[in-house]
Protein backbone atom coordinates (compact mmCIF):
# COMPACT_ATOMS: atom_id res chain seq x y z
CA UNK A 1 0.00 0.00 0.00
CA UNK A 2 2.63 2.55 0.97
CA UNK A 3 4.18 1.50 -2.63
CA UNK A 4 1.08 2.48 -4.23
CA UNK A 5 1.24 5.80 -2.31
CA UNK A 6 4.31 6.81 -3.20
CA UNK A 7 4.33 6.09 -6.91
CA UNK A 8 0.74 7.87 -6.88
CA UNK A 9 2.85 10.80 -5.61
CA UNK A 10 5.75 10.36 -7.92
CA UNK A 11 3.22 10.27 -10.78
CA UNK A 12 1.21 13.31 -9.70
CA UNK A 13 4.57 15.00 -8.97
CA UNK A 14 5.34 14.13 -12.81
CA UNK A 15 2.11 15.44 -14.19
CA UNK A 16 2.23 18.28 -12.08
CA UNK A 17 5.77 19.25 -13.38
CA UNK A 18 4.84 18.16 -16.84
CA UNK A 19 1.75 20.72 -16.60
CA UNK A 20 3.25 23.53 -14.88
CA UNK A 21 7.32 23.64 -16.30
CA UNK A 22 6.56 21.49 -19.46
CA UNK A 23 10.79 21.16 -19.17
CA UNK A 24 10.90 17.51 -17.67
CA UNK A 25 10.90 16.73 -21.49
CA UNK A 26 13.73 18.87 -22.56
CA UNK A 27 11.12 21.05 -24.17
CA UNK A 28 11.38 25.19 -25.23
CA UNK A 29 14.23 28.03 -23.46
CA UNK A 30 14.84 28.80 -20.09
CA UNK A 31 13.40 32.27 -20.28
CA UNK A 32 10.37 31.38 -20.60
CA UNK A 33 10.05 28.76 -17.76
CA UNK A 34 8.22 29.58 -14.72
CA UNK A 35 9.03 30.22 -11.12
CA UNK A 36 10.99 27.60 -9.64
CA UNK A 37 9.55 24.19 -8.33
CA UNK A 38 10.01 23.93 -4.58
CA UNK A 39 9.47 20.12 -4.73
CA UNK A 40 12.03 19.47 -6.42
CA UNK A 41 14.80 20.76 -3.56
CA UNK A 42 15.75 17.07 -2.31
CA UNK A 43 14.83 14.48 -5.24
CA UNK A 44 17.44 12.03 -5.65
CA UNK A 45 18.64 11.32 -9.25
CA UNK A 46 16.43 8.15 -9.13
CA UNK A 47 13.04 10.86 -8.12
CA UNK A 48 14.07 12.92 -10.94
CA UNK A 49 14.67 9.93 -13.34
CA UNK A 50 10.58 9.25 -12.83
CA UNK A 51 9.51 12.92 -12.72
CA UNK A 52 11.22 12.91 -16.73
CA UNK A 53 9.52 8.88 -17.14
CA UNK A 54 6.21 10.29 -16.00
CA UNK A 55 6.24 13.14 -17.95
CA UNK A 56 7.62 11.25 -20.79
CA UNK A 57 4.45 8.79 -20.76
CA UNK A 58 2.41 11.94 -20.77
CA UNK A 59 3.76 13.93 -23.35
CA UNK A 60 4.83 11.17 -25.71
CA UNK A 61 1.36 9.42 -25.92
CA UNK A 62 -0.01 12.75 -26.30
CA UNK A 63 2.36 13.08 -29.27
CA UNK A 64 2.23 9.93 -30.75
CA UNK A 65 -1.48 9.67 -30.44
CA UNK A 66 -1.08 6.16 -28.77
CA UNK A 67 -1.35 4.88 -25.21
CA UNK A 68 1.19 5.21 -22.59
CA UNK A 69 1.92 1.37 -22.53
CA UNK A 70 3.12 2.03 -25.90
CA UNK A 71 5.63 4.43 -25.01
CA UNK A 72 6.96 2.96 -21.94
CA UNK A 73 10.23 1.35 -22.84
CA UNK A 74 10.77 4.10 -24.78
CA UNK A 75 10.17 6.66 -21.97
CA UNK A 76 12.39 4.55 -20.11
CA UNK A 77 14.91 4.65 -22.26
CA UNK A 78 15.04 8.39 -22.09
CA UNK A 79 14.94 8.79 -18.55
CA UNK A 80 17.30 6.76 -17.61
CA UNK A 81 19.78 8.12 -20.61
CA UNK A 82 19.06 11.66 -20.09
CA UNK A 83 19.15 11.35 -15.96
CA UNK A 84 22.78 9.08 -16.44
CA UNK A 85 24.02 11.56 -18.63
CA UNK A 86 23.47 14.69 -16.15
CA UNK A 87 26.36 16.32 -14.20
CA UNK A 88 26.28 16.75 -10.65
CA UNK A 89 25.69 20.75 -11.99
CA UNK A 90 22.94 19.49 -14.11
CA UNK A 91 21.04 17.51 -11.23
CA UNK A 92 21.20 20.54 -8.78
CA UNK A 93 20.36 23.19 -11.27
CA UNK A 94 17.03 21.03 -11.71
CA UNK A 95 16.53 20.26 -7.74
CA UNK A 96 16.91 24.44 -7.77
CA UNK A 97 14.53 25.02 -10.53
CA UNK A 98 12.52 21.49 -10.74
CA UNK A 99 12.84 21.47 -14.29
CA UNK A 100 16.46 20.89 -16.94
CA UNK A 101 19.07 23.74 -17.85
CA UNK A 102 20.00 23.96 -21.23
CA UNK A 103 22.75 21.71 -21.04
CA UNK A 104 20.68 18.90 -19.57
CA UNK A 105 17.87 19.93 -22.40
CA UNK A 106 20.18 19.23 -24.86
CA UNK A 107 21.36 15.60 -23.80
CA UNK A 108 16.94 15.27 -23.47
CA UNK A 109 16.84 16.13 -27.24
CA UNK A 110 19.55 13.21 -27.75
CA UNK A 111 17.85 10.30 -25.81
CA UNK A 112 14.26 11.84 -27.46
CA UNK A 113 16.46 10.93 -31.02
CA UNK A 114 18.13 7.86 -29.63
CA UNK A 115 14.84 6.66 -27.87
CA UNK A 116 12.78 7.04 -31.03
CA UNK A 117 10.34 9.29 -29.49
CA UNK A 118 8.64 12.85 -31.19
CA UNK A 119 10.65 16.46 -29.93
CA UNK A 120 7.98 18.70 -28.79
């Protein structure tokens, strides 16, 4: 049960980013993000590694026009590539602003290529 809680969170926590930043997908500039994401001060690199897979099932089925089963290894895939690929800079910029820098948006694009998924 506690499980269940927590990934309920995790995946609210993703939508929630997803609806309000819109960056969890390596998506658009900095300067026009909004105000910094207060819930994202302590995530671990795992927490923000399912913030960008929850997103990622979001935004991709969206996208694709399919269901979110359908894009699930491929969401993983990018998670896990783009989360890997971050710099200790990279992770803390996002736990500052709860969404990626530029630098991190840029290795996003790449796994969204390498993952065979749609850019934004």
């Amino acid at each position: 049960m506690t499980k269940r809680r927590v990934g309920a969170v995790l995946w609210a926590a993703g939508l929630s980013l997803l609806v309000s930043a819109g960056a969890a997908l390596a998506a658009g500039s900095t300067s026009s993000l909004p105000a910094p994401d207060p819930t994202a001060k302590n995530l671990t690199p795992y927490m923000i590694q399912l913030r960008a897979f929850d997103a990622c099932l979001v935004t991709q089925s969206r996208l694709m026009n399919t269901t979110r089963e359908a894009v699930h290894t491929p969401c993983s895939c990018y998670a896990k590539g783009t989360v890997n690929a971050m710099t200790k800079d990279e992770l803390q910029a996002f736990r500052d602003t709860g969404y990626f820098n530029d630098s991190a948006r840029e290795k996003g694009y790449d796994f969204i290529d390498r993952c065979k998924l749609k850019r934004p």
